[in-house]
Protein backbone atom coordinates (compact mmCIF):
# COMPACT_ATOMS: atom_id res chain seq x y z
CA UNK A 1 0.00 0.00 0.00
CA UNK A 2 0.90 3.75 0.22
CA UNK A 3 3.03 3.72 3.34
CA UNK A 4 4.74 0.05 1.75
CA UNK A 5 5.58 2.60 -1.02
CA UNK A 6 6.67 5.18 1.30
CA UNK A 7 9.26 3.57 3.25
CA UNK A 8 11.96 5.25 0.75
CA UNK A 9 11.40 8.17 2.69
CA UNK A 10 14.80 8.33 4.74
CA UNK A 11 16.50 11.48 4.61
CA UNK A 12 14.54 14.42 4.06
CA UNK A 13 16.72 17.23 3.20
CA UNK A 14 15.50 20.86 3.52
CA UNK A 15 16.78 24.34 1.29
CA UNK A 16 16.71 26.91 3.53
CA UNK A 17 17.01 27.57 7.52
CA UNK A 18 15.04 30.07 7.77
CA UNK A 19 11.61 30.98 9.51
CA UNK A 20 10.02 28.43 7.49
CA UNK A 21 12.86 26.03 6.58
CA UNK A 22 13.94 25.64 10.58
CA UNK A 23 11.07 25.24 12.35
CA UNK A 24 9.23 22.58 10.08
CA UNK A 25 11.97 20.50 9.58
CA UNK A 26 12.72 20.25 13.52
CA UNK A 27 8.99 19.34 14.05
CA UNK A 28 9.40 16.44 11.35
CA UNK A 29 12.38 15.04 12.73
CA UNK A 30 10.37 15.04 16.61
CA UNK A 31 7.46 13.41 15.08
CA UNK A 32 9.41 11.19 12.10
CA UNK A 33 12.49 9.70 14.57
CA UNK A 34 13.10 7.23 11.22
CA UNK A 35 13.58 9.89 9.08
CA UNK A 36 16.80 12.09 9.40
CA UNK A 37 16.63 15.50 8.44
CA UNK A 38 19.11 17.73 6.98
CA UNK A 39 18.46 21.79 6.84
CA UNK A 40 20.98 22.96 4.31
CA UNK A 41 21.91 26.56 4.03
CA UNK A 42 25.02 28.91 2.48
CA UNK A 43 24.66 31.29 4.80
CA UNK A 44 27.91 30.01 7.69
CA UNK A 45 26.62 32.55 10.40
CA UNK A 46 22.91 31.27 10.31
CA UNK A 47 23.78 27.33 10.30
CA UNK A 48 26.37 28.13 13.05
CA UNK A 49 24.08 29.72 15.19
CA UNK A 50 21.25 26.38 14.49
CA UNK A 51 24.18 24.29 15.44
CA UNK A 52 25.11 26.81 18.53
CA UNK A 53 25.74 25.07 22.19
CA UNK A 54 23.74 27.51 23.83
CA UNK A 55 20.76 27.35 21.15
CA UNK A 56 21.05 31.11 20.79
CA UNK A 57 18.91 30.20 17.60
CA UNK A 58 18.52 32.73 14.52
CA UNK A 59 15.01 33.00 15.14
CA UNK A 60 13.07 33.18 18.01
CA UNK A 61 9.54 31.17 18.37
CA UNK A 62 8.18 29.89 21.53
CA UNK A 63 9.22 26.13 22.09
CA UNK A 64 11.40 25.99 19.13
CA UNK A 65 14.53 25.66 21.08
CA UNK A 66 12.79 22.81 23.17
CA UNK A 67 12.44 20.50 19.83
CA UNK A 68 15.78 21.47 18.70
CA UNK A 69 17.52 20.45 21.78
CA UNK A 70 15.74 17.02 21.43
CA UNK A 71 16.25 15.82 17.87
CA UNK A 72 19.64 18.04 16.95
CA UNK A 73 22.67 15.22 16.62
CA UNK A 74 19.75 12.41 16.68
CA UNK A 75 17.71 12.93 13.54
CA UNK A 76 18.13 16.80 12.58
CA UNK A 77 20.86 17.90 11.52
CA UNK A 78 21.90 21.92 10.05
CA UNK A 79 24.61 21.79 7.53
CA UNK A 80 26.01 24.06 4.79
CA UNK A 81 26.91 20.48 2.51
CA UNK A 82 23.88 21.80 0.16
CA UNK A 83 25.06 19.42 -2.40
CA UNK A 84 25.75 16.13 -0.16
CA UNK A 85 22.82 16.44 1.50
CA UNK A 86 20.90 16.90 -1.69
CA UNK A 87 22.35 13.65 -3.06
CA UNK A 88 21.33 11.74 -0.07
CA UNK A 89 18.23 12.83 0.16
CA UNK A 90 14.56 11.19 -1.12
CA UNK A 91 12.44 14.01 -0.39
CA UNK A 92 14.09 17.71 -0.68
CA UNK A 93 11.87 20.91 0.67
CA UNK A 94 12.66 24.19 -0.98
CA UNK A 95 11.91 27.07 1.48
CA UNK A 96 14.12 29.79 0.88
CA UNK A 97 12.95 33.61 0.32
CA UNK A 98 10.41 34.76 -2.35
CA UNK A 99 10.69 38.66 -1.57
CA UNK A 100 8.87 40.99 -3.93
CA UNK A 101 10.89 42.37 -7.11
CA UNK A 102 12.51 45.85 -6.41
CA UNK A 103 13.20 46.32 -9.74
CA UNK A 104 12.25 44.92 -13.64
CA UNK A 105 8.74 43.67 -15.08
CA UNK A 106 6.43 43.66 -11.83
CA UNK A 107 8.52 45.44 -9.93
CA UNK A 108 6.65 46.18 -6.23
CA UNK A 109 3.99 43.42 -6.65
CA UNK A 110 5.83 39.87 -8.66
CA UNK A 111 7.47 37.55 -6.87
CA UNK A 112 11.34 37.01 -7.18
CA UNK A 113 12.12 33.64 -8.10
CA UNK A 114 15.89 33.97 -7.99
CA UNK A 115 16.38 31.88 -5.13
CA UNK A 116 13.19 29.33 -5.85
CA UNK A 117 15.36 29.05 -9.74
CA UNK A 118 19.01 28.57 -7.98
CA UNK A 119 17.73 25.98 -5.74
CA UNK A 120 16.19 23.75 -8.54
CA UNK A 121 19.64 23.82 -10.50
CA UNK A 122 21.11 23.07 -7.42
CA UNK A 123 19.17 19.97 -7.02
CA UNK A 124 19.28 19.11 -10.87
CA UNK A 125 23.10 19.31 -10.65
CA UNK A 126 23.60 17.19 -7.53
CA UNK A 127 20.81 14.51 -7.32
CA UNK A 128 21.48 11.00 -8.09
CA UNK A 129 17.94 8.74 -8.39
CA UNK A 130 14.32 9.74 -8.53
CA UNK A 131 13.34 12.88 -5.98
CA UNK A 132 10.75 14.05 -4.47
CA UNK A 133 10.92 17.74 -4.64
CA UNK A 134 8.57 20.23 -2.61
CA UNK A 135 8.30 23.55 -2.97
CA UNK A 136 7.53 24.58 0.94
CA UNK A 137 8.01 28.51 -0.19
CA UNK A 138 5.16 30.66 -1.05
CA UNK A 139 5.37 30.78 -4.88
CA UNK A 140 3.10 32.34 -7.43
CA UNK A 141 0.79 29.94 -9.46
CA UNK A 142 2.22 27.63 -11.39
CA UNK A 143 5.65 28.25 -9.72
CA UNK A 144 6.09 24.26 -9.64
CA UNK A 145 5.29 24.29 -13.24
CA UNK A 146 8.54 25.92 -13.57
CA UNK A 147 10.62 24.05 -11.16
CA UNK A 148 9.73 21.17 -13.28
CA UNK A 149 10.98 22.60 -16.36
CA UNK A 150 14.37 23.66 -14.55
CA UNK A 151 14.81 20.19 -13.03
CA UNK A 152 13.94 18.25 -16.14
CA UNK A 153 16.16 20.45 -18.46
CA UNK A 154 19.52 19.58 -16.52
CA UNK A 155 18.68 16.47 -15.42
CA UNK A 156 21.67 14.12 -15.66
CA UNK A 157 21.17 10.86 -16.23
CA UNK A 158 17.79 10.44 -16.41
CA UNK A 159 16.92 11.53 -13.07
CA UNK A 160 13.52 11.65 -12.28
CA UNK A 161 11.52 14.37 -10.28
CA UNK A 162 7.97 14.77 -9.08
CA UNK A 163 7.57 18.20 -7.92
CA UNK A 164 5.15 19.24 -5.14
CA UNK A 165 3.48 22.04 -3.79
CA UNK A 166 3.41 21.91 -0.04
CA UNK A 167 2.53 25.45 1.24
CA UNK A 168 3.13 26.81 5.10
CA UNK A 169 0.16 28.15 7.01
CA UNK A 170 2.45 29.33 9.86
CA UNK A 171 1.69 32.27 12.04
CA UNK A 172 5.38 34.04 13.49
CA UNK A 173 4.63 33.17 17.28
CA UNK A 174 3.18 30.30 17.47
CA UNK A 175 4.93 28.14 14.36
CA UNK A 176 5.32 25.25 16.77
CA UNK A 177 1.70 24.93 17.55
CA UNK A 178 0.45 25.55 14.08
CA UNK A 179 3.19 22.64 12.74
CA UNK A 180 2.21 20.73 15.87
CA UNK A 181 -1.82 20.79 14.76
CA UNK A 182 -2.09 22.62 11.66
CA UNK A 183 -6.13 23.34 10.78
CA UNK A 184 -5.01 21.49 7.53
CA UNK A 185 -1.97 20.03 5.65
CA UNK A 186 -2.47 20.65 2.02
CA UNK A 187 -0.61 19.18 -0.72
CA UNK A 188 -0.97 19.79 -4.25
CA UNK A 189 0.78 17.30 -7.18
CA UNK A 190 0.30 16.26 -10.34
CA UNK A 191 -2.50 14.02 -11.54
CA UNK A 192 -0.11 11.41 -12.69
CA UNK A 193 0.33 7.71 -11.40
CA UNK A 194 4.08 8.92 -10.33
CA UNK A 195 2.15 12.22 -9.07
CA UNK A 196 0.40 10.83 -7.06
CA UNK A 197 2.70 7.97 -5.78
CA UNK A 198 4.69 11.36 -4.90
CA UNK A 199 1.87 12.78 -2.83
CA UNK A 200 1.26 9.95 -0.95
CA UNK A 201 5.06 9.56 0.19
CA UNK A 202 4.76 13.34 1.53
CA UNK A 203 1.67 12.27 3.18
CA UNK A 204 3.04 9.76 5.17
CA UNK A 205 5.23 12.12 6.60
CA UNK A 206 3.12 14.28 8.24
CA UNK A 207 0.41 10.67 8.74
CA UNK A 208 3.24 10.37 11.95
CA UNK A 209 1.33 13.37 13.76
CA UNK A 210 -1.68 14.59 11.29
CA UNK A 211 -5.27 12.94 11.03
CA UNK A 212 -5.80 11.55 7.55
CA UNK A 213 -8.91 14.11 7.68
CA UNK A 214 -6.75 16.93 8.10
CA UNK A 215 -4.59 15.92 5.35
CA UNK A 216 -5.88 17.84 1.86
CA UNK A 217 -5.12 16.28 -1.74
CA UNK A 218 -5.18 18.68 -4.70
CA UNK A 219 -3.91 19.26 -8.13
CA UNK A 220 -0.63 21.31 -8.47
CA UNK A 221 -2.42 25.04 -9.02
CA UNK A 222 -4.95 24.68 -6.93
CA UNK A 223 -2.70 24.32 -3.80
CA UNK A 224 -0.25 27.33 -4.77
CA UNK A 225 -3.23 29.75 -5.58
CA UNK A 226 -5.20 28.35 -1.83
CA UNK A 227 -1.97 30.03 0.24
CA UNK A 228 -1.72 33.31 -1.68
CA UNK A 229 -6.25 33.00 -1.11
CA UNK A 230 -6.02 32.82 2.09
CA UNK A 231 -3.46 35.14 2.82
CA UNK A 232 -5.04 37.51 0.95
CA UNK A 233 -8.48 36.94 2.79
CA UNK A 234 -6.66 37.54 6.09
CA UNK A 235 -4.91 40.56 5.45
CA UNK A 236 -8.59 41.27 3.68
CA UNK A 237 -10.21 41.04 7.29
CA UNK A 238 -7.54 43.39 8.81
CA UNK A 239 -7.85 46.12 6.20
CA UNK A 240 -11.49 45.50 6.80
CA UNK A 241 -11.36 46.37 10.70
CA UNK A 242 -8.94 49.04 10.03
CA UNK A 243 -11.29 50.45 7.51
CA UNK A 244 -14.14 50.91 9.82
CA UNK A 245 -11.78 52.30 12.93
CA UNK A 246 -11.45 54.97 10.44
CA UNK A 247 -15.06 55.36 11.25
CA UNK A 248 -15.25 55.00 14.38
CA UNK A 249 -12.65 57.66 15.11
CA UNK A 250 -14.45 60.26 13.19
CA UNK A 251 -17.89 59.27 14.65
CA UNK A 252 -17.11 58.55 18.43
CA UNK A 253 -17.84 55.12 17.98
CA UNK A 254 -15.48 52.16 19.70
CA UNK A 255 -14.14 50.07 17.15
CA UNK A 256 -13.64 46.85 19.73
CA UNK A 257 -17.27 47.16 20.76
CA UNK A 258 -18.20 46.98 16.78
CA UNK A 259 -15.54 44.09 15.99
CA UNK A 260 -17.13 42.12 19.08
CA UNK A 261 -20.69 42.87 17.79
CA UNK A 262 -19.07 42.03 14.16
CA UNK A 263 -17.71 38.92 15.73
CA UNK A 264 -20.56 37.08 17.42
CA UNK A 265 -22.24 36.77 14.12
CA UNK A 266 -21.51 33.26 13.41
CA UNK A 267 -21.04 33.61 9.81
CA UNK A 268 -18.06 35.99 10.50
CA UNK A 269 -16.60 35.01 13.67
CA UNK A 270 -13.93 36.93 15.97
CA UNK A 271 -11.08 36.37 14.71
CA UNK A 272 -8.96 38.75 12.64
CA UNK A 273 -11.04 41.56 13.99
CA UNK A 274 -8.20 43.33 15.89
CA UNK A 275 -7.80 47.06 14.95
CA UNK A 276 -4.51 48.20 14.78
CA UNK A 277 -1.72 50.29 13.22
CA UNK A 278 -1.47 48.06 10.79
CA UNK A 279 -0.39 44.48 9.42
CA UNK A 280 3.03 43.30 8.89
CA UNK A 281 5.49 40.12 8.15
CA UNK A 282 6.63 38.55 5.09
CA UNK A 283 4.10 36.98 3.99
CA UNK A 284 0.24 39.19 4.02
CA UNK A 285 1.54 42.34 1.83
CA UNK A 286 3.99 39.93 -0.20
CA UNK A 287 0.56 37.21 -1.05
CA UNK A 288 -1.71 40.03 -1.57
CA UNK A 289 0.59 41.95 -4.25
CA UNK A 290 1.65 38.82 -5.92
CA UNK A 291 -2.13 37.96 -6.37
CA UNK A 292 -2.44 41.26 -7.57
CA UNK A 293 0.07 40.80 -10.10
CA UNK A 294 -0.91 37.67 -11.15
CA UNK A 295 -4.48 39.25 -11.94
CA UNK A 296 -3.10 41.86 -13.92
CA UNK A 297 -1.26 39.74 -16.02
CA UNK A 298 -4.35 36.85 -16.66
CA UNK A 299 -5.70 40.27 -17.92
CA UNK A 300 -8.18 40.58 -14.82
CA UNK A 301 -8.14 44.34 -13.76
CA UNK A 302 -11.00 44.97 -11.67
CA UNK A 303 -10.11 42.25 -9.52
CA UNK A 304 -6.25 43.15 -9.25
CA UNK A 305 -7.50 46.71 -8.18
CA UNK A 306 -10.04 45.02 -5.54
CA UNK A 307 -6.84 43.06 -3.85
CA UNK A 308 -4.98 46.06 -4.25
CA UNK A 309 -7.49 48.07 -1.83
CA UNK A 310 -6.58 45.57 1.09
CA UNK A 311 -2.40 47.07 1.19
CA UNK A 312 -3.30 50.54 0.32
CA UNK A 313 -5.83 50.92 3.62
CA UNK A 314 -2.64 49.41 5.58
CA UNK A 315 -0.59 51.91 3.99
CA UNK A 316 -3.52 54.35 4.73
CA UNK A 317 -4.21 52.71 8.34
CA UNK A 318 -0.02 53.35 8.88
CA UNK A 319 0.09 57.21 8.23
CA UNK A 320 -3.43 58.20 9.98
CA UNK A 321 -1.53 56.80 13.31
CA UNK A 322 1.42 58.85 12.39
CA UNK A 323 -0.48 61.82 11.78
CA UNK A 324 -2.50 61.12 14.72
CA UNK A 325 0.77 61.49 16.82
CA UNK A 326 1.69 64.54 15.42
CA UNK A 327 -1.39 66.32 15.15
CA UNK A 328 -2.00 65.59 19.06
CA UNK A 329 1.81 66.89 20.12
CA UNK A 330 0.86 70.50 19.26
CA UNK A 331 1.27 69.65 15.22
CA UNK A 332 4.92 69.26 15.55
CA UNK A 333 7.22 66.44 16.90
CA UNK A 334 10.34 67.99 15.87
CA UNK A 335 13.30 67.48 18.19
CA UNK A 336 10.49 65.99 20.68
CA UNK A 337 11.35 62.41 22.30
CA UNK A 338 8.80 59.81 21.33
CA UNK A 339 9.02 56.58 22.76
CA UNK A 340 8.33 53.51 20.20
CA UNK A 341 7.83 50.37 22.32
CA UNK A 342 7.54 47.52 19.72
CA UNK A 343 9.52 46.75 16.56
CA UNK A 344 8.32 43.25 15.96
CA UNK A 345 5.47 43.35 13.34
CA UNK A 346 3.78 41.13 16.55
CA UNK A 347 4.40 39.52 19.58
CA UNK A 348 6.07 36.48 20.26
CA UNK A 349 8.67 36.84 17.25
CA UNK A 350 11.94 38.89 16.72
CA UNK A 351 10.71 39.21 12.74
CA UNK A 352 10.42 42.90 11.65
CA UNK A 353 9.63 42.48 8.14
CA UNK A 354 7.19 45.02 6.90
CA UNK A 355 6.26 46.10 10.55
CA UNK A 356 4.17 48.65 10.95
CA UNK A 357 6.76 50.07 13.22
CA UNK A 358 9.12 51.07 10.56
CA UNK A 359 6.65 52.99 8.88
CA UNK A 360 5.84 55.09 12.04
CA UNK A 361 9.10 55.52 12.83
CA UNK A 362 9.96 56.90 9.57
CA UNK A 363 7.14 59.24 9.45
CA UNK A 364 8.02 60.87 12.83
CA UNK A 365 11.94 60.80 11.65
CA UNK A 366 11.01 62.57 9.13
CA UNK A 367 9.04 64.92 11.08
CA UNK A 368 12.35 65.66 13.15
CA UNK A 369 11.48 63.37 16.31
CA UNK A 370 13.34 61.81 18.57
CA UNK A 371 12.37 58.14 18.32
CA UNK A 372 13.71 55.67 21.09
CA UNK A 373 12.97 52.28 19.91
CA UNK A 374 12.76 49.50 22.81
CA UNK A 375 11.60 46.11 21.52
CA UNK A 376 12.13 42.68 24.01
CA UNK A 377 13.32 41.00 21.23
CA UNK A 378 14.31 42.72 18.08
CA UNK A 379 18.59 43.86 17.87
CA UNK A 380 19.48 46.87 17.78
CA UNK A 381 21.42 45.97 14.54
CA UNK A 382 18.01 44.92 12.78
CA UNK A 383 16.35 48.66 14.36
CA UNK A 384 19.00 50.45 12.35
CA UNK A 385 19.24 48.10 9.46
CA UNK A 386 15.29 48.63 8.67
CA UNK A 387 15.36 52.42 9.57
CA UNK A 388 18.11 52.92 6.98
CA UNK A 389 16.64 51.24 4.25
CA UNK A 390 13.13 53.04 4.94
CA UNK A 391 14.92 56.22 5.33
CA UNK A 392 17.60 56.20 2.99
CA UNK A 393 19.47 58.14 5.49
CA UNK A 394 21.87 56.52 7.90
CA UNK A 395 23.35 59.61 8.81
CA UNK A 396 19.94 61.10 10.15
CA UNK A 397 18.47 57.77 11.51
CA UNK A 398 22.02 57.70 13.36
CA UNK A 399 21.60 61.11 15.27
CA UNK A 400 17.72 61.04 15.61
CA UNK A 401 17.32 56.90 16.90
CA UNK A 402 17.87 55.28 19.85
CA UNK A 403 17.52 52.15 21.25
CA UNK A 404 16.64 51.25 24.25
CA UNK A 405 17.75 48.35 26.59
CA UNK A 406 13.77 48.10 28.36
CA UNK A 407 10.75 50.11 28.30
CA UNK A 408 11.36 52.10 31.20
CA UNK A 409 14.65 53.73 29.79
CA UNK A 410 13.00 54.23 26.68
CA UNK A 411 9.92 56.02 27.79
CA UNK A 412 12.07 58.65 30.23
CA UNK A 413 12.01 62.43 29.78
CA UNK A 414 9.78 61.46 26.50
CA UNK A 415 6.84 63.52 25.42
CA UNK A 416 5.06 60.25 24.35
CA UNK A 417 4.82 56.61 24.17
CA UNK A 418 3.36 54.67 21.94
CA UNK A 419 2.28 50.86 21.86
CA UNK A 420 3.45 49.79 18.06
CA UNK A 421 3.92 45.79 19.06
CA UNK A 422 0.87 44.31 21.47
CA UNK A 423 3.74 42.66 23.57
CA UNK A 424 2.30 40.98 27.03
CA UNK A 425 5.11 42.38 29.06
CA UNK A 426 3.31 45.78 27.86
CA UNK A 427 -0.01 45.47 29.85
CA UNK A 428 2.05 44.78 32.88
CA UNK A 429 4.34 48.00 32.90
CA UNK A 430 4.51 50.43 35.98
CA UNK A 431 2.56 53.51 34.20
CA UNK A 432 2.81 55.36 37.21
CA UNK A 433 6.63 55.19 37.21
CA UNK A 434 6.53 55.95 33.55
CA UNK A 435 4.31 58.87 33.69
CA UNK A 436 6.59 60.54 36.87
CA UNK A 437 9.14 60.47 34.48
CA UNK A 438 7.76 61.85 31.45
CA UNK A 439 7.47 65.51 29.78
CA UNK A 440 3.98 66.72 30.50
CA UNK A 441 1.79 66.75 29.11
CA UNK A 442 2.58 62.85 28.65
CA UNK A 443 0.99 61.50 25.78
CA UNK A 444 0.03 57.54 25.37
CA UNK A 445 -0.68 56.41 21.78
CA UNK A 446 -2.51 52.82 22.03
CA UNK A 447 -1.86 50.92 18.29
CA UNK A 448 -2.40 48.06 19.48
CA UNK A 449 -5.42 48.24 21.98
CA UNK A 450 -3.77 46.30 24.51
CA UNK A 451 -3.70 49.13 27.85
CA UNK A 452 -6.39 50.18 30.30
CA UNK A 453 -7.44 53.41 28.86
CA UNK A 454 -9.06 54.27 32.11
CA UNK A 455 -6.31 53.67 34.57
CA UNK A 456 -4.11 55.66 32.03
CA UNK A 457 -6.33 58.43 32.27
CA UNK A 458 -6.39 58.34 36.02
CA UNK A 459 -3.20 58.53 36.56
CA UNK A 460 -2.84 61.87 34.43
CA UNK A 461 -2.41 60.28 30.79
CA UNK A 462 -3.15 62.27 27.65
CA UNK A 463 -4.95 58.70 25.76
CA UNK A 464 -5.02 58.37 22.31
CA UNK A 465 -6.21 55.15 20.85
CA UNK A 466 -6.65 53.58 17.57
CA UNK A 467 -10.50 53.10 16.48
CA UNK A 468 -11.60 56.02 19.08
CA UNK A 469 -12.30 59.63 18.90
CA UNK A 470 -9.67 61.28 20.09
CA UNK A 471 -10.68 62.47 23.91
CA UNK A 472 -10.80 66.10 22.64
CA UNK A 473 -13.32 65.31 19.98
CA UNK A 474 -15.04 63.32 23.04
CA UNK A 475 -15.36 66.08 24.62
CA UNK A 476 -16.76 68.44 21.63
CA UNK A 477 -19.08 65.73 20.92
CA UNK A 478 -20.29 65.69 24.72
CA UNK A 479 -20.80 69.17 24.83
CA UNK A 480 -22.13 68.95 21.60
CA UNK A 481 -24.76 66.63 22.89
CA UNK A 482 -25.79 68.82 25.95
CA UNK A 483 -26.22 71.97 23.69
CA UNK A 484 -28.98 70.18 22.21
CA UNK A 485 -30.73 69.30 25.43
């Protein structure tokens, strides 16, 4: 039967140690203690510090260390032997990066292959026998299509390849739980005999921890374009929420008592309904403009312009805050200390990729302010490195940024603080001790929703918050309201 077939699955070897690469391949060597598994990388510095004594990891995710300290030296292994481990291996994952193209024909919205293409002539070059190759990345439609060609066209002799799509529905944070019960394993291949045979090998991989049930079969396309879907319908549900706080603020209505109204209709449900500053990571603005692009160029117009709505309200949703700030600090923040707490795009991960706190920070740098970043896990190297490239202007984000080593540092002699990441440790802070040290009047921007507005304002707080009027527009409208009594 399938898993008689399937018992050529010894070494696994996976493309990439990165956020996507790492973490899946340590949760198939826990589950899979047959299989050995390889994470190959060029990057030295990254595989060194997988391979570290001390499990200073390159990326942080809760429990992550845990599994890597139990299968590293039994059954996973990291490695920069790309080629060896490509010959040994039955089943290779390709997860590097797929950024967006900064440059050429769909520059801003197409995916860049580069690395996706280099990988596939790496494997063409160096396999010996029949592979199994998955593409684990998040690839435009009919990326595999490609890979095929590439692996088929220097094929030496006469290797064969079936190649998959296996797409990640991890959310930075909580990768481990999501790998450890995923809503759904989907994998798409052709609609061969060897196709299939193929598909059934990678499902008896994740058959050592996954319900059959849970398991989803699907031709090749159908599986790429379901990951840049559903991407897109999150992000969709953000912009959504975002949209209406827009609202809310101009109408003195509260947008968490709409999204929880919103939310207990059963047809819509809660989740997703978080206002904020905005979303961030690799993957929502990446999906959404590579679906765009993809519509534009199967000549579909009206609905690339519909997906194109859902980035430009975060873009939107990014410079109201800003504004927000500035308008409420006397319409100028120049030379003024403002104190950013957050640079993850969310809690729980050191990954700053397209965080919304990049945006604001730029905004108010170029404004003049004095922004003091403090973020409980983001380097100060990656603070500068982002701020640079958004700024194009290391000598300015050099004199006007600081970071901070905790929240409390950050936040003295500052005019304001603002909540940019909705970190735990946030909620528990001493806002007395922060407000005794502040400029007065001391000004609390809430993008995240995450602090008691009330106990903020007790204790002397000028409160701004995302998806409320701001308190002085409270106030016109409440003596608005008694006028007409």
């Amino acid at each position: 039967g399938d898993f008689a077939e399937c018992r050529m699955i010894q070494k696994v070897c996976c493309i990439g140690a990165g956020y996507v690469g790492g973490p899946t391949s340590s949760v198939i060597a826990l589950k899979c203690p047959s299989v050995a598994v390889t994470v190959v990388d060029y990057n030295e510095e990254r595989i060194a510090a997988w391979n570290s004594d001390d499990f200073s990891l390159p990326i942080y995710e809760p429990r992550l260390a845990d599994v890597v300290k139990e299968c590293r030296g039994r059954n996973l292994f990291f490695s920069t032997e790309v080629a060896k481990s490509i010959t040994e291996a039955d089943l290779i994952f390709i997860s590097v990066n797929t950024p967006t193209k900064n440059f050429g024909l769909g520059k801003g919205r197409a995916a860049d292959l580069k690395y996706i293409e280099s990988a596939a002539r790496c494997i063409a070059e160096h396999a010996h026998g029949p592979k199994v190759v998955v593409e684990k990345s998040t690839v435009p439609v009919r990326a595999a299509e490609s890979i095929t060609r590439i692996l088929e066209a220097n094929s030496r002799n006469g290797n064969r390849f079936q190649v998959l799509s296996n797409p990640e529905f991890l959310a930075e944070g909580t990768a481990i739980k999501d790998l450890l019960n995923p809503d759904r394993v989907l994998i798409g291949g052709p609609q061969t005999e060897d196709g299939q045979r193929a598909v059934q090998c990678l499902c008896w991989i994740y058959q050592h921890w996954v319900s059959k049930d849970n398991i989803i079969t699907t031709n090749t396309w159908s599986s790429e374009l379901s990951k840049l879907a559903a991407n897109a319908f999150l992000a969709q549900r953000i912009s959504s929420i975002n949209a209406v706080s827009a609202i809310c603020e101009a109408t003195g209505a509260d947008v968490g008592e709409v999204a929880h109204a919103i939310g207990r209709d059963s047809r819509i449900g809660p989740k997703f309904l978080q206002a904020s500053v905005g979303f961030g990571g690799s993957c929502f603005q990446k999906d959404v403009l590579n679906l765009v692009y993809l519509c534009e160029v199967l000549h579909l117009p009206e609905v690339a312009a519909y997906w194109q709505q859902v980035v430009d309200i975060n873009d939107f949703q990014r410079r109201r805050f800003s504004n927000r700030i500035i308008a409420s600090l006397f319409n100028t923040v120049t030379d003024k200390r403002i104190a950013i707490l957050g640079f993850a795009f969310k809690k729980d991960t050191a990954d700053t990729r397209e965080s919304s706190s990049i945006f604001v920070c730029q905004h108010l740098i170029d404004e003049g302010a004095k922004v003091v970043v403090f973020d409980p896990k983001v380097r100060e190297a990656s603070v500068f490195r982002d701020l640079n490239f958004a700024c194009n202007d290391p000598e300015r984000v050099k004199r006007l940024v600081t970071v901070a080593p905790d929240a409390y540092a950050a936040v003295k002699d500052a005019h304001a603080l603002v909540i940019c990441t909705e970190w735990d440790e946030f909620k528990t802070l001493d806002f007395q001790r922060i407000y005794d040290t502040m400029l007065k009047p001391s000004f609390a921007f809430d993008g995240r929703l995450i602090l008691d507005h009330g106990r903020l304002q007790e204790i002397g707080f000028q409160v701004e918050v995302i998806g409320q009027a701001s308190r002085q527009q409270q106030q016109q409208q409440s003596m608005a309201g008694w006028s007409r009594d």
